[in-house]
C-alpha atoms as a PDB file:
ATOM      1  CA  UNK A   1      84.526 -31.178 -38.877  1.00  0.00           C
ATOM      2  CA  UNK A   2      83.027 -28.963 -36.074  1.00  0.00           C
ATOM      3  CA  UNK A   3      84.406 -25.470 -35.929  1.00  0.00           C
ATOM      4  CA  UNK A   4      85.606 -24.703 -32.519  1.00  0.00           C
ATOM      5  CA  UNK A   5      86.021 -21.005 -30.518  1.00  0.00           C
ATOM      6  CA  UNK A   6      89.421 -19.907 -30.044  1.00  0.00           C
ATOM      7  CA  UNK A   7      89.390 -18.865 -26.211  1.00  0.00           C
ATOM      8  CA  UNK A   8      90.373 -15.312 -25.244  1.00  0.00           C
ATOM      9  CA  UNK A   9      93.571 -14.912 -23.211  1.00  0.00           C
ATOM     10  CA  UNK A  10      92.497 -13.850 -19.461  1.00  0.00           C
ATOM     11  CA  UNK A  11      95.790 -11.881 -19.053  1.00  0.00           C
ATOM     12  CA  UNK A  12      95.450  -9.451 -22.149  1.00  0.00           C
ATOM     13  CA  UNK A  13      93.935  -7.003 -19.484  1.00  0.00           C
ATOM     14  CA  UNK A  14      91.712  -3.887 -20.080  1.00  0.00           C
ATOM     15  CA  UNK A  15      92.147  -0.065 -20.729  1.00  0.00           C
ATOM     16  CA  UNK A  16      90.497   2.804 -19.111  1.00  0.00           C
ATOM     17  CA  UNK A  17      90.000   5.473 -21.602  1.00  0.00           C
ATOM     18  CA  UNK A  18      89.271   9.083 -20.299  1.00  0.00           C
ATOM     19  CA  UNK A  19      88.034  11.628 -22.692  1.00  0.00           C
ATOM     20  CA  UNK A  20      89.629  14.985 -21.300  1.00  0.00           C
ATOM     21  CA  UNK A  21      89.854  17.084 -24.419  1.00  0.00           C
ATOM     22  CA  UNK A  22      87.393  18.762 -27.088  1.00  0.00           C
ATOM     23  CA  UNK A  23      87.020  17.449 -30.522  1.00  0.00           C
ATOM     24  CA  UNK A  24      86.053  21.089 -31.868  1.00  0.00           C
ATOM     25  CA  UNK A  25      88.522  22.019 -34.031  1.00  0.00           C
ATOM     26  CA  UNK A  26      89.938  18.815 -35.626  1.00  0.00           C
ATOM     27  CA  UNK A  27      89.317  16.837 -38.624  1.00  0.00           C
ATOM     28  CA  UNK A  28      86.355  14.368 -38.882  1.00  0.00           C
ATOM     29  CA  UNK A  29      88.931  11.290 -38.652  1.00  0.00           C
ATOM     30  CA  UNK A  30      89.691  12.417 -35.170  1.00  0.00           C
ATOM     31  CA  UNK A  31      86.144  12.634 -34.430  1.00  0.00           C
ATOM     32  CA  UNK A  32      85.297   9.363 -35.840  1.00  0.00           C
ATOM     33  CA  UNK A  33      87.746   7.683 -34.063  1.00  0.00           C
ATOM     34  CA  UNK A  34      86.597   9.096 -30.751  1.00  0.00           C
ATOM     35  CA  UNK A  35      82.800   7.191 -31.591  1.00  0.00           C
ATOM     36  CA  UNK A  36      84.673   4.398 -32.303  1.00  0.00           C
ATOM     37  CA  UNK A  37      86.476   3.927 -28.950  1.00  0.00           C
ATOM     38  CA  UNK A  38      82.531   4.446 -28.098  1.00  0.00           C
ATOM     39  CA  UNK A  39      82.548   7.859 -26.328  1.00  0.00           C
ATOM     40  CA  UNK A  40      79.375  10.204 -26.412  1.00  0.00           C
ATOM     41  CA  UNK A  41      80.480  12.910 -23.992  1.00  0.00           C
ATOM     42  CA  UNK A  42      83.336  14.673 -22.553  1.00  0.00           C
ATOM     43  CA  UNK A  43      85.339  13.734 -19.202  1.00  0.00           C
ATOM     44  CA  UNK A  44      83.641  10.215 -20.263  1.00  0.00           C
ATOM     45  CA  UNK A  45      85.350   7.077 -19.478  1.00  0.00           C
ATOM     46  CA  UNK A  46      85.201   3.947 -21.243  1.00  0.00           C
ATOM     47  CA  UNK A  47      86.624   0.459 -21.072  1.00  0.00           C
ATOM     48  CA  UNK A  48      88.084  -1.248 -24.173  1.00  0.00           C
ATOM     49  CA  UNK A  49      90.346  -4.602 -24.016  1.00  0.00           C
ATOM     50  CA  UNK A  50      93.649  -3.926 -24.776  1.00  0.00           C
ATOM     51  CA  UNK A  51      94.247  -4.952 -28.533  1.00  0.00           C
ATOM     52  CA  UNK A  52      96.420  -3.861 -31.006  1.00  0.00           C
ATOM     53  CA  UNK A  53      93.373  -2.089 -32.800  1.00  0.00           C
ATOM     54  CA  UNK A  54      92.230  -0.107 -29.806  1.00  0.00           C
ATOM     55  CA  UNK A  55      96.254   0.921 -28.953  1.00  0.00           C
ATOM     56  CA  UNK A  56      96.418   1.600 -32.525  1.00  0.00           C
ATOM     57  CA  UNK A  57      93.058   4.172 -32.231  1.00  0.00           C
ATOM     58  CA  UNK A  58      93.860   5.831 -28.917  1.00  0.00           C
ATOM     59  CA  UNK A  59      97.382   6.291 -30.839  1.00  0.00           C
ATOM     60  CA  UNK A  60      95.472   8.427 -33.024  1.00  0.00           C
ATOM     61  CA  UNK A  61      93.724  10.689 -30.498  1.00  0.00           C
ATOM     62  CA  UNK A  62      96.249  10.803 -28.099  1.00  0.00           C
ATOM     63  CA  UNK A  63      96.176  14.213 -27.424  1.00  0.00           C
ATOM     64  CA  UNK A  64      92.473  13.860 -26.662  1.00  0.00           C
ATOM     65  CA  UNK A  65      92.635  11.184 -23.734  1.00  0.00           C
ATOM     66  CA  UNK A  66      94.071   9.945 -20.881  1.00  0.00           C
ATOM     67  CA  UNK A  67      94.764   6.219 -20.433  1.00  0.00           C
ATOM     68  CA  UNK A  68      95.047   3.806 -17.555  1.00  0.00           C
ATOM     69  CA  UNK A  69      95.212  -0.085 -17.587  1.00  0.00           C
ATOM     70  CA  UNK A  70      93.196  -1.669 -14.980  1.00  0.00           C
ATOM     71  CA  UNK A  71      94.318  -5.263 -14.263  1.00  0.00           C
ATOM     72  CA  UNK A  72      93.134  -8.264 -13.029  1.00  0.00           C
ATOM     73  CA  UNK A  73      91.902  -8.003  -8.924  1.00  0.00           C
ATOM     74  CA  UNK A  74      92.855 -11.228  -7.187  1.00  0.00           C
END
């Protein structure tokens, strides 16, 4: 029996992720986490799909970022 791909929901919607805060000063965790949302640089924005896993790691650095969903455009 063939294996088929669960499809992804269209309406889970995406997060824009602002970096507006330094990561000087706090614990390698925090800095970790910020690589793993994929940010390089500050005042740099990124777009992750809204998951429980992403929530979960912008959770973590919320002091460090500013968040904004961008839906769908019809």
């Amino acid at each position: 029996m063939a294996r088929t791909k669960k499809a992804k929901p269209e309406a889970a919607g995406r997060l824009r992720i602002r970096w507006v805060r330094s990561v000087i000063g706090y614990p390698e965790r925090v800095r970790q986490t910020m690589r793993g949302l994929g940010f390089h640089r500050l005042h740099e924005v990124v777009e992750r799909p809204d998951t429980p896993a992403i929530r979960g790691m912008i959770h973590k650095v919320r002091h460090l970022v500013e968040v904004t969903t961008t839906g769908t455009e019809q």
